[in-house]
PDB file of N, CA and C in Angstrom:
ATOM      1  N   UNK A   1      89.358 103.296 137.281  1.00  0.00           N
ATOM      2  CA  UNK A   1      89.940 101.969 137.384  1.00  0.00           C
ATOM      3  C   UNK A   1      90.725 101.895 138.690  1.00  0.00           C
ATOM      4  N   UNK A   2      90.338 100.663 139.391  1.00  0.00           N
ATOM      5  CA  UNK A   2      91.177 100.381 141.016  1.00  0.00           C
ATOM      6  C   UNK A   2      92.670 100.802 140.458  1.00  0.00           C
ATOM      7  N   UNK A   3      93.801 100.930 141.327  1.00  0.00           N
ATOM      8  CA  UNK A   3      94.989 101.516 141.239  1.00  0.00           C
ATOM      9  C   UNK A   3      95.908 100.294 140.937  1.00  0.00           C
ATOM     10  N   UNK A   4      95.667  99.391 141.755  1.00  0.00           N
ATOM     11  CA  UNK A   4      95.920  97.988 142.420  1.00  0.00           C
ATOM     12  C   UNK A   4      95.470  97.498 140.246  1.00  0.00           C
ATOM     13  N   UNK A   5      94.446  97.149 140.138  1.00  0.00           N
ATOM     14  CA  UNK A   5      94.295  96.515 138.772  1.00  0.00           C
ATOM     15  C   UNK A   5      94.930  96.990 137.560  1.00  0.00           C
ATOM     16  N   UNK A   6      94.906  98.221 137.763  1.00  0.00           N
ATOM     17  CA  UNK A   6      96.086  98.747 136.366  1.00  0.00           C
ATOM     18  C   UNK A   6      97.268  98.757 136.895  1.00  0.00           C
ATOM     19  N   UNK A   7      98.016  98.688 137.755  1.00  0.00           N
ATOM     20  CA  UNK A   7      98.981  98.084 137.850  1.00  0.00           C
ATOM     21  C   UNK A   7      99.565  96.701 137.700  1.00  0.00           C
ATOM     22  N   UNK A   8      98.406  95.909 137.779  1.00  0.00           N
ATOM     23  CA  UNK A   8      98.888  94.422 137.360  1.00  0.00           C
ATOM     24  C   UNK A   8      98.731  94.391 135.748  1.00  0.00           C
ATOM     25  N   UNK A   9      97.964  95.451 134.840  1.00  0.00           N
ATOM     26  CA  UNK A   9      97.283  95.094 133.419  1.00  0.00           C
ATOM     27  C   UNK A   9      98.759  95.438 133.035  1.00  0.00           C
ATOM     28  N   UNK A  10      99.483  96.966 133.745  1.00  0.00           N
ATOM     29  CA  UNK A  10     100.647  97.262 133.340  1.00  0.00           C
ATOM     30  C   UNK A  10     101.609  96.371 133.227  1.00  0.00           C
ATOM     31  N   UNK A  11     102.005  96.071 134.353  1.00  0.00           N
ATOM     32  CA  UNK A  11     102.826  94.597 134.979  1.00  0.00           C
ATOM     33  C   UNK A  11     102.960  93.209 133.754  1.00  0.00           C
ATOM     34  N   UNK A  12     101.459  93.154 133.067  1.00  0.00           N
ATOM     35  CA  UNK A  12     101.262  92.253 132.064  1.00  0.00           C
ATOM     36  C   UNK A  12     101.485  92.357 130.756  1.00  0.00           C
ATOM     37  N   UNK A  13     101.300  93.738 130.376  1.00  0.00           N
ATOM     38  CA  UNK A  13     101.923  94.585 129.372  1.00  0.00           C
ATOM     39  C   UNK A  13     103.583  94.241 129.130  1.00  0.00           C
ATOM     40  N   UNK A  14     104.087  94.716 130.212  1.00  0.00           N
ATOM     41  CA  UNK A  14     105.403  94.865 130.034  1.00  0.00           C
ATOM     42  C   UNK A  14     105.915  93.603 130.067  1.00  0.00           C
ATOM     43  N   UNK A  15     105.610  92.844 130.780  1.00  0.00           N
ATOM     44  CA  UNK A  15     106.117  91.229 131.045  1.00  0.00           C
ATOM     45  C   UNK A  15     105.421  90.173 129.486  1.00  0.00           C
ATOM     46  N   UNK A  16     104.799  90.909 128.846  1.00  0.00           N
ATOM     47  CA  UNK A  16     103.944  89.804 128.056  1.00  0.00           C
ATOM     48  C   UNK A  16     105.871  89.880 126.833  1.00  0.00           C
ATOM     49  N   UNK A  17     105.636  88.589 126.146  1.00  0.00           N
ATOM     50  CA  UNK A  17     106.409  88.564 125.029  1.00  0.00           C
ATOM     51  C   UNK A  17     106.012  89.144 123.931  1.00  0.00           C
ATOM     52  N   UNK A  18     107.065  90.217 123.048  1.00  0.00           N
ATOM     53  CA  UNK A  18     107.051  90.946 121.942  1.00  0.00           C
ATOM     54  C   UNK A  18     107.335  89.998 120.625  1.00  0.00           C
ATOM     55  N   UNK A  19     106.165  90.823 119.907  1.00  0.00           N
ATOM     56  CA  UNK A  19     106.653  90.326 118.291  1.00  0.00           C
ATOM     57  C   UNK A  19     108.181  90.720 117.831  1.00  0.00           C
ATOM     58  N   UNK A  20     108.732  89.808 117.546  1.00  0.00           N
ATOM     59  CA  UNK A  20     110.046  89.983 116.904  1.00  0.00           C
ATOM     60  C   UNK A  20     110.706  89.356 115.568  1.00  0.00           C
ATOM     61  N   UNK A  21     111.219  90.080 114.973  1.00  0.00           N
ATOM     62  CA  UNK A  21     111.427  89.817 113.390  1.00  0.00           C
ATOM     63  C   UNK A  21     112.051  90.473 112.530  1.00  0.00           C
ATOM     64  N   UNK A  22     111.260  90.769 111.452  1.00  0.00           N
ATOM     65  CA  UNK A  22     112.497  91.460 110.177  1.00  0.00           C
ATOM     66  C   UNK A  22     111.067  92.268 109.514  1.00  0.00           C
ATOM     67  N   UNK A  23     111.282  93.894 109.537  1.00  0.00           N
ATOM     68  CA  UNK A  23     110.116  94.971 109.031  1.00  0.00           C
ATOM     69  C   UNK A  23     110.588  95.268 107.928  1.00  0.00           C
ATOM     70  N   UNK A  24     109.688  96.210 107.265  1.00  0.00           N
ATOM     71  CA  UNK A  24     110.108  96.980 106.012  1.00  0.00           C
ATOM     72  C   UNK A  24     109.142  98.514 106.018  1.00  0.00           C
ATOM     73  N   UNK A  25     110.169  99.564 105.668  1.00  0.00           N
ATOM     74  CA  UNK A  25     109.429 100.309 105.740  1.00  0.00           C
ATOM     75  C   UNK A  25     109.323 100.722 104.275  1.00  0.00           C
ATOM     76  N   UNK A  26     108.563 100.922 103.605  1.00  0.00           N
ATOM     77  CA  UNK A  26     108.942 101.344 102.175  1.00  0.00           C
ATOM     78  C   UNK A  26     107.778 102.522 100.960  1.00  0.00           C
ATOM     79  N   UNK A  27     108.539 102.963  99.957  1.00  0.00           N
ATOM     80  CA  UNK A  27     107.960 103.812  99.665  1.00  0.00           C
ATOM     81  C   UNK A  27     107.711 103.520  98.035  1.00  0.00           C
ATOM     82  N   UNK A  28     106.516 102.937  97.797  1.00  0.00           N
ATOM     83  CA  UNK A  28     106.544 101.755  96.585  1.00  0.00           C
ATOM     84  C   UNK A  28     106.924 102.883  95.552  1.00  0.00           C
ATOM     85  N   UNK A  29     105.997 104.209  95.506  1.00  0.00           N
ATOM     86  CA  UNK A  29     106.409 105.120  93.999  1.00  0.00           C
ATOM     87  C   UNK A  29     108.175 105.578  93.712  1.00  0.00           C
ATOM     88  N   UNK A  30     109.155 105.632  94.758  1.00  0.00           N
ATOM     89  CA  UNK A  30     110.460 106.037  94.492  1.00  0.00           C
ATOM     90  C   UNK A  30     111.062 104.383  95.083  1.00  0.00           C
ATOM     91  N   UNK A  31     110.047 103.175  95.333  1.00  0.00           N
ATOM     92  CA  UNK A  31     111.446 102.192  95.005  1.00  0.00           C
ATOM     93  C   UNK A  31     111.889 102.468  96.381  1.00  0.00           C
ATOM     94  N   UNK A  32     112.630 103.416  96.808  1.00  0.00           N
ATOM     95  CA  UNK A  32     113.262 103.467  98.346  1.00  0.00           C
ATOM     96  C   UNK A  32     112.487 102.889  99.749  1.00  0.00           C
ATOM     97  N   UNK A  33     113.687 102.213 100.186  1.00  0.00           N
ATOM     98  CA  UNK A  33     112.771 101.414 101.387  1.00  0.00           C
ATOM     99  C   UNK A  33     113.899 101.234 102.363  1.00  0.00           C
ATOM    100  N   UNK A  34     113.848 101.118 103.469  1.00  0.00           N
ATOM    101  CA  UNK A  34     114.836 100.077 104.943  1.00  0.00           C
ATOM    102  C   UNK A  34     113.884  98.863 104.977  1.00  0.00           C
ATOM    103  N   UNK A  35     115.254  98.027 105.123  1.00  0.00           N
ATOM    104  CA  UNK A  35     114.724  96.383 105.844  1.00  0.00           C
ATOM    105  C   UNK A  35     115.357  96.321 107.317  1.00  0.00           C
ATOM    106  N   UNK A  36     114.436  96.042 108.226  1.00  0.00           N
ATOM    107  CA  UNK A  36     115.413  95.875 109.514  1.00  0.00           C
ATOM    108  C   UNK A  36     115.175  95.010 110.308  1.00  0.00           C
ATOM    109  N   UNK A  37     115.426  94.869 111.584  1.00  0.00           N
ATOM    110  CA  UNK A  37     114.975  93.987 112.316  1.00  0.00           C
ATOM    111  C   UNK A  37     114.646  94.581 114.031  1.00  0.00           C
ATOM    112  N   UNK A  38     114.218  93.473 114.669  1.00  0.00           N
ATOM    113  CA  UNK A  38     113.816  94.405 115.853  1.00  0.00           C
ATOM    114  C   UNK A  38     113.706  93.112 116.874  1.00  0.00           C
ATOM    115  N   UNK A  39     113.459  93.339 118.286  1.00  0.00           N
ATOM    116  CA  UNK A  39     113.126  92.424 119.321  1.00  0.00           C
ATOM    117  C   UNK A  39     111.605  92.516 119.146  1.00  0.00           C
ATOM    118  N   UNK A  40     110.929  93.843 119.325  1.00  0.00           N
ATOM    119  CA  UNK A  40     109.725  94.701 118.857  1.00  0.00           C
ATOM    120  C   UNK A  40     109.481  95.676 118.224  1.00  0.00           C
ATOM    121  N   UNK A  41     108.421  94.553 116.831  1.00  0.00           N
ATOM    122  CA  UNK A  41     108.215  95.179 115.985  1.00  0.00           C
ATOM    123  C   UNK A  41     106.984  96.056 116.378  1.00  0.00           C
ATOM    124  N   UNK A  42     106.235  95.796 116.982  1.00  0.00           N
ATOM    125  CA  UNK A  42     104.898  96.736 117.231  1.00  0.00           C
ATOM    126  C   UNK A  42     106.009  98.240 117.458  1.00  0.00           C
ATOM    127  N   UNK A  43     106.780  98.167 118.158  1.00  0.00           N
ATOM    128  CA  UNK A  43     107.320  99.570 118.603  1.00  0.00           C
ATOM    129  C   UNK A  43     108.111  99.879 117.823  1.00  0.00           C
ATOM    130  N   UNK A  44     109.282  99.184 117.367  1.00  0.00           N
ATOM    131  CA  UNK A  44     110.316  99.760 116.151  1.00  0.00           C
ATOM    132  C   UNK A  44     109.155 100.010 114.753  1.00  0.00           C
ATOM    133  N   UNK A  45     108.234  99.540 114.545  1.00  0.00           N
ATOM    134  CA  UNK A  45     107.548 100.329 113.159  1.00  0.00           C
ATOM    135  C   UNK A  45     106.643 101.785 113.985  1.00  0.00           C
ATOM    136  N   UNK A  46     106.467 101.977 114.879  1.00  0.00           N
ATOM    137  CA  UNK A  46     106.123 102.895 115.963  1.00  0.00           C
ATOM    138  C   UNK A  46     107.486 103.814 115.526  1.00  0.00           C
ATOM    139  N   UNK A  47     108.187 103.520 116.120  1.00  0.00           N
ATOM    140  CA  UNK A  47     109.429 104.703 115.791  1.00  0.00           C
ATOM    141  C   UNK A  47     109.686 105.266 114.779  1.00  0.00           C
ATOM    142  N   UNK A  48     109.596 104.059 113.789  1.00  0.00           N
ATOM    143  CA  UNK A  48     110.288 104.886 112.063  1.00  0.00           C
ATOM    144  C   UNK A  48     109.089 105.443 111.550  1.00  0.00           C
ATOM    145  N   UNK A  49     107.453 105.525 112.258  1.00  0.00           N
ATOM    146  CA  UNK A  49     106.449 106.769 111.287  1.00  0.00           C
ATOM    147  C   UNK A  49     106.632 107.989 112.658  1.00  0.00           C
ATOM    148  N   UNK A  50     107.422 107.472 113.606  1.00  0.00           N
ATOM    149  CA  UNK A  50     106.981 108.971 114.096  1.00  0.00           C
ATOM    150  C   UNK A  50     108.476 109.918 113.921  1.00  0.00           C
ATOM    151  N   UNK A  51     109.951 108.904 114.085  1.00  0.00           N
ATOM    152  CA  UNK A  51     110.912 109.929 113.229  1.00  0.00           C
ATOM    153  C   UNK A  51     110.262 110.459 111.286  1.00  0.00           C
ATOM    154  N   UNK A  52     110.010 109.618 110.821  1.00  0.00           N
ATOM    155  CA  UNK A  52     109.879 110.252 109.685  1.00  0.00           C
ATOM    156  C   UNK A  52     108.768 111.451 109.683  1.00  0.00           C
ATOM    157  N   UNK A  53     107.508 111.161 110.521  1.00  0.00           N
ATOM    158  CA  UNK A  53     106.692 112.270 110.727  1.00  0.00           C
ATOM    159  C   UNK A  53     107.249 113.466 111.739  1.00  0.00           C
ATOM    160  N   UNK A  54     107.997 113.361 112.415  1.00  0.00           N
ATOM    161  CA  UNK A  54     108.886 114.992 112.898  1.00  0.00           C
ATOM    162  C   UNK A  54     109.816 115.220 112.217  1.00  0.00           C
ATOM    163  N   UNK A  55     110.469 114.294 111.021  1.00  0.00           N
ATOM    164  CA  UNK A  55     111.365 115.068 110.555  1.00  0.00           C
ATOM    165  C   UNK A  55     112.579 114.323 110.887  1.00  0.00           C
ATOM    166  N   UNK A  56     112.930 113.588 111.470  1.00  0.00           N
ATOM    167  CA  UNK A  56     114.220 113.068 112.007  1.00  0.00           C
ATOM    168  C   UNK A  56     114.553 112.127 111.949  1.00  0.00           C
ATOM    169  N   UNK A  57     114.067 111.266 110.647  1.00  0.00           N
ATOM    170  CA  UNK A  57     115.127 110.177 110.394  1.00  0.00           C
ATOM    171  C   UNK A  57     115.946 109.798 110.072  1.00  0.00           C
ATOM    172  N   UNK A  58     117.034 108.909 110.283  1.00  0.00           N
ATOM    173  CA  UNK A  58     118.097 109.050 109.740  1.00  0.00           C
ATOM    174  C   UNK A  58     118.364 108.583 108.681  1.00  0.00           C
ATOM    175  N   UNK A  59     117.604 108.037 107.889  1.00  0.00           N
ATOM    176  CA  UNK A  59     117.763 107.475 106.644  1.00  0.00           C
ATOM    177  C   UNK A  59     117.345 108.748 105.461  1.00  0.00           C
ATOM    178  N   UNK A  60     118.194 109.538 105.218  1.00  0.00           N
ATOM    179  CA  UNK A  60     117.678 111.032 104.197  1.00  0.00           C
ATOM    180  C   UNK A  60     116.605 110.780 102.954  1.00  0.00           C
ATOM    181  N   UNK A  61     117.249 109.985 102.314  1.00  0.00           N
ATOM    182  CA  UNK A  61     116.208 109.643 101.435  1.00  0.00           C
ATOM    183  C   UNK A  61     115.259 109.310 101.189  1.00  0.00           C
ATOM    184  N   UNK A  62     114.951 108.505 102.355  1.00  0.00           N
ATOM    185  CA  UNK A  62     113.537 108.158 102.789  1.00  0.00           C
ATOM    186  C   UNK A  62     112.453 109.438 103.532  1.00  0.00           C
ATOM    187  N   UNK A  63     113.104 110.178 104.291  1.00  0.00           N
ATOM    188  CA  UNK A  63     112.921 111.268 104.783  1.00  0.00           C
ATOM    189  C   UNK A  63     112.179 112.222 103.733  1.00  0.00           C
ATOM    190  N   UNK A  64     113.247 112.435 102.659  1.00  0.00           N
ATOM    191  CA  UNK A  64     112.770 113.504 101.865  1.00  0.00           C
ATOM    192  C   UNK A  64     111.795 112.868 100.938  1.00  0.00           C
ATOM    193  N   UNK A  65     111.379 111.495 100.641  1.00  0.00           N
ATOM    194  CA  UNK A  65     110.308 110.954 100.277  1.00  0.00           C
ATOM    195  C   UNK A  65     109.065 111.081 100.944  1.00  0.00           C
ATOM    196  N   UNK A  66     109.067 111.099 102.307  1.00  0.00           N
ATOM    197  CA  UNK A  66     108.306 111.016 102.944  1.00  0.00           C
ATOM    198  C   UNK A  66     107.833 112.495 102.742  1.00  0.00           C
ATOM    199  N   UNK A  67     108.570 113.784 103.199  1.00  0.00           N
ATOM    200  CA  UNK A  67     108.195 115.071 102.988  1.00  0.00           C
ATOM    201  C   UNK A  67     107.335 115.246 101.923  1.00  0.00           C
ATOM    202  N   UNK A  68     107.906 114.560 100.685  1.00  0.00           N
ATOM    203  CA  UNK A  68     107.260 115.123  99.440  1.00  0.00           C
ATOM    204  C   UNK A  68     106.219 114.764  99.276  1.00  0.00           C
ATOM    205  N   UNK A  69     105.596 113.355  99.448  1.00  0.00           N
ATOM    206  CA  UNK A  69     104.724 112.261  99.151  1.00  0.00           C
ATOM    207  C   UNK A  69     103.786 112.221  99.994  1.00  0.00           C
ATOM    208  N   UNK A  70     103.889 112.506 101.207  1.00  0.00           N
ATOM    209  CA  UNK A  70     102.911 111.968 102.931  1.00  0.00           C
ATOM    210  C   UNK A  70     103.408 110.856 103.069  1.00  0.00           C
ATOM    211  N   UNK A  71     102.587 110.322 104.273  1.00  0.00           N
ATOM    212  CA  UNK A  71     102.660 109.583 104.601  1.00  0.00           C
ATOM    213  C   UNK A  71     101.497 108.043 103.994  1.00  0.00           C
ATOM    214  N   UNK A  72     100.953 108.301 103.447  1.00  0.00           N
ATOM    215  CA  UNK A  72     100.052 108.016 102.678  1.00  0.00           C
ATOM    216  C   UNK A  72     101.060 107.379 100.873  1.00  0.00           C
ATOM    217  N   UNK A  73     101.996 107.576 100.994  1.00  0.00           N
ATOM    218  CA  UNK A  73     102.584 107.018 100.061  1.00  0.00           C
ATOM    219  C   UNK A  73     103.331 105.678 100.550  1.00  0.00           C
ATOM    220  N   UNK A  74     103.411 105.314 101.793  1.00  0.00           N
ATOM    221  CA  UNK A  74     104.356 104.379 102.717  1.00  0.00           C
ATOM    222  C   UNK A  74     103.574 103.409 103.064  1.00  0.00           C
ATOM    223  N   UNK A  75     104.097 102.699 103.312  1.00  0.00           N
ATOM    224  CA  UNK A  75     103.818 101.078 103.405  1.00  0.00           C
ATOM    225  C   UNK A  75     104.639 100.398 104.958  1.00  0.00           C
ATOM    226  N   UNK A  76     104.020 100.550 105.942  1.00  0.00           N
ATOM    227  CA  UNK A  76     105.132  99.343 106.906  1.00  0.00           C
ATOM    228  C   UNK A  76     104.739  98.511 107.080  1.00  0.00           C
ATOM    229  N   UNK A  77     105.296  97.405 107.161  1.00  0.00           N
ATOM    230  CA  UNK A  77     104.926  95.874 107.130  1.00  0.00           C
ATOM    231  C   UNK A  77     105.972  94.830 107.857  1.00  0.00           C
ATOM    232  N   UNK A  78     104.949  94.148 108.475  1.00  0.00           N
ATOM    233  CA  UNK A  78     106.241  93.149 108.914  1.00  0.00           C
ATOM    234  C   UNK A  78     106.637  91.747 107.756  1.00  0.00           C
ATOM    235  N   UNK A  79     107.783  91.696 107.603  1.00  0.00           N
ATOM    236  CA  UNK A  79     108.076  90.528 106.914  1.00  0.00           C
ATOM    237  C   UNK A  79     108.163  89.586 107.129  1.00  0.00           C
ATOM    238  N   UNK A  80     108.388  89.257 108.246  1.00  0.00           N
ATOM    239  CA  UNK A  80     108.780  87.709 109.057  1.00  0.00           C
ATOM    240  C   UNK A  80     109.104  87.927 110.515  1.00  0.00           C
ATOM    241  N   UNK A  81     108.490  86.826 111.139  1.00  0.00           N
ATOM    242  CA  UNK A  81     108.414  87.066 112.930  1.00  0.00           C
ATOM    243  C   UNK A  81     109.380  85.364 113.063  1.00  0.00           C
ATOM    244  N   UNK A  82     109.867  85.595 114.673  1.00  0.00           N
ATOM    245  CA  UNK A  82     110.358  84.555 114.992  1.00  0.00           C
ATOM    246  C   UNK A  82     109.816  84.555 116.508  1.00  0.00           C
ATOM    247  N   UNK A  83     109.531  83.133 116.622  1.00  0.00           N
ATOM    248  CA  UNK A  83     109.202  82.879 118.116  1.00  0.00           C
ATOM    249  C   UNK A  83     110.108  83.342 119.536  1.00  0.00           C
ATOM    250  N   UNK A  84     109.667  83.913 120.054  1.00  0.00           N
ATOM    251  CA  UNK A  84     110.267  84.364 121.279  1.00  0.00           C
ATOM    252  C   UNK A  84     110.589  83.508 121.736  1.00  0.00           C
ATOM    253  N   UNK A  85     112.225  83.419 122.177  1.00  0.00           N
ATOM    254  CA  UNK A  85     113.258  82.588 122.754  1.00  0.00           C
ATOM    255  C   UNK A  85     114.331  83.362 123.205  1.00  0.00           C
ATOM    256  N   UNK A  86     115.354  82.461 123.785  1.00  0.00           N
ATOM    257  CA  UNK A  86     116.379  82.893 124.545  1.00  0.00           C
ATOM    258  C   UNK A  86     116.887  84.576 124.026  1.00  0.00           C
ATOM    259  N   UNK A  87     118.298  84.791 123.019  1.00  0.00           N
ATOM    260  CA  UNK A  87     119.046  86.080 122.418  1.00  0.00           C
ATOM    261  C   UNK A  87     118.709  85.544 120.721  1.00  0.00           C
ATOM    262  N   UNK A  88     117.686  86.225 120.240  1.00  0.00           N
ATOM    263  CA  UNK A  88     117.635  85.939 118.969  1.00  0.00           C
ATOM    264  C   UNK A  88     118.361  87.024 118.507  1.00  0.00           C
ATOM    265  N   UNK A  89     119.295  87.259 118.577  1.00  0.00           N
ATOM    266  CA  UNK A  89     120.375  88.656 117.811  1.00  0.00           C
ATOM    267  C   UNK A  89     120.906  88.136 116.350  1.00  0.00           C
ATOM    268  N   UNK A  90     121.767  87.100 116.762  1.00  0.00           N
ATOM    269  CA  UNK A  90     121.859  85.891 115.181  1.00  0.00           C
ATOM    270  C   UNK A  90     120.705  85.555 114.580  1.00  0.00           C
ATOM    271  N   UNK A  91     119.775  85.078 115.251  1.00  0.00           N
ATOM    272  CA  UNK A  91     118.838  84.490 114.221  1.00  0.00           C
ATOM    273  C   UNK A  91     117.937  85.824 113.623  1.00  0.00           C
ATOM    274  N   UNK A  92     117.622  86.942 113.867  1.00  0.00           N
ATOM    275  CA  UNK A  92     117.546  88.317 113.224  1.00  0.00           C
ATOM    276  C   UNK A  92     117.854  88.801 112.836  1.00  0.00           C
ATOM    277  N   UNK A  93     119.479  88.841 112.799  1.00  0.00           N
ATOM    278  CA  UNK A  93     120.394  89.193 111.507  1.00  0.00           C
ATOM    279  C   UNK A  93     120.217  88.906 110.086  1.00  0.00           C
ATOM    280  N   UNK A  94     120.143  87.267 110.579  1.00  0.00           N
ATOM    281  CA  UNK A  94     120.383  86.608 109.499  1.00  0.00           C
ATOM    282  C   UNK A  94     119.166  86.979 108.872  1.00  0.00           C
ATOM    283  N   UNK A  95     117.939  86.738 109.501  1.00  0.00           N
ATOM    284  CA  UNK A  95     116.872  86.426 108.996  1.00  0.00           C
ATOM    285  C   UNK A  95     116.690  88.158 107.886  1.00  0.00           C
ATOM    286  N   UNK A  96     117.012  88.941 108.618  1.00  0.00           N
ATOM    287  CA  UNK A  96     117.056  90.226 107.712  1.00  0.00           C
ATOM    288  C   UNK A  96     117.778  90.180 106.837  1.00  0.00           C
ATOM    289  N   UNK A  97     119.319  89.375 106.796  1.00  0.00           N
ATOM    290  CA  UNK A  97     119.956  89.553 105.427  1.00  0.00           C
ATOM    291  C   UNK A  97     119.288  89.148 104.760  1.00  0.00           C
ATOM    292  N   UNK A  98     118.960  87.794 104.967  1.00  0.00           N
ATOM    293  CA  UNK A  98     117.597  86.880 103.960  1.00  0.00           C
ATOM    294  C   UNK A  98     116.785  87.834 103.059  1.00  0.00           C
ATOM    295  N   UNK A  99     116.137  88.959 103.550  1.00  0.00           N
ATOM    296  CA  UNK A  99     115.096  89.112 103.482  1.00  0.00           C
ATOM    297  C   UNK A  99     115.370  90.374 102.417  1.00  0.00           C
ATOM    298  N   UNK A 100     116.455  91.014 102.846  1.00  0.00           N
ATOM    299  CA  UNK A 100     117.321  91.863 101.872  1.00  0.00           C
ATOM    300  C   UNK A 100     117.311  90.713 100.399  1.00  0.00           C
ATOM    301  N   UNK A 101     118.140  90.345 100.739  1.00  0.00           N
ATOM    302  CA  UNK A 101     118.743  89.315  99.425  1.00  0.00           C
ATOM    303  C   UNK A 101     117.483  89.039  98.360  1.00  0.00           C
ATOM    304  N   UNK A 102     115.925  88.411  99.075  1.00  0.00           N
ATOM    305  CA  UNK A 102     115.052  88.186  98.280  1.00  0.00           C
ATOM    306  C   UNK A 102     114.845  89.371  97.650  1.00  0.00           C
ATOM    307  N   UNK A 103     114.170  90.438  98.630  1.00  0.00           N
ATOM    308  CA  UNK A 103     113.787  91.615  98.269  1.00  0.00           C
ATOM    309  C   UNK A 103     114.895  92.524  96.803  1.00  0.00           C
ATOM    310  N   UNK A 104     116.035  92.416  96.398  1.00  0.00           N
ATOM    311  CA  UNK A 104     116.652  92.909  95.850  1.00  0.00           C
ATOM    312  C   UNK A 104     117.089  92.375  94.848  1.00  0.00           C
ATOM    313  N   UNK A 105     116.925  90.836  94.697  1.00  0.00           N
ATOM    314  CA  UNK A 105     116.870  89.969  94.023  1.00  0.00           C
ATOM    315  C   UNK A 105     115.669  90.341  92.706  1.00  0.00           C
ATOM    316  N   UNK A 106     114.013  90.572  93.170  1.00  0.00           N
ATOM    317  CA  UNK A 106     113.023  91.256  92.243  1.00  0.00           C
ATOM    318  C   UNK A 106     111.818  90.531  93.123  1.00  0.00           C
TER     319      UNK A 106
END
């Protein structure tokens, strides 16, 4: 590939707008799960299978679910996206408490 063209595909990559929203990572047989939120979700659900697959997440319980079970017992999913705009920091908060509240609700 010219040097010159993957540098612009890169360029487009990085400049394109990210999915952003409220994830879940969860582990349906023990019930245990995180709800969170992210600017990017493609990459923050990227992070939480590869800490839980070396071993280093910080959520223990989920961790030691994961050990026991595989990964093959887990579920990540996104729950809700919001359109890319200005600092959605508030409107991702919220939208995750939301999403808590249903989720725990039944």
């Amino acid at each position: 590939m010219d040097g010159q063209i993957r540098k612009e595909l890169i360029r487009a990559y990085r400049d394109a707008p990210k999915e952003m929203g409220v994830f879940r990572v969860h582990c349906p047989q023990t019930g245990r799960g995180l709800i969170g939120a992210s600017r990017d979700l493609p990459s923050m659900l990227n992070r939480q299978r590869a800490q839980l697959s070396l071993g280093s997440h910080p959520d223990r319980a989920l961790q030691q679910d994961w050990d026991a079970l595989g990964a093959e017992a887990f579920v990540f999913e996104v729950l809700d996206t919001l359109a890319p705009k200005g600092d959605p920091g508030d409107d991702l908060a919220e939208l995750a408490r939301m999403w808590q509240e249903r989720l725990a609700s039944g």
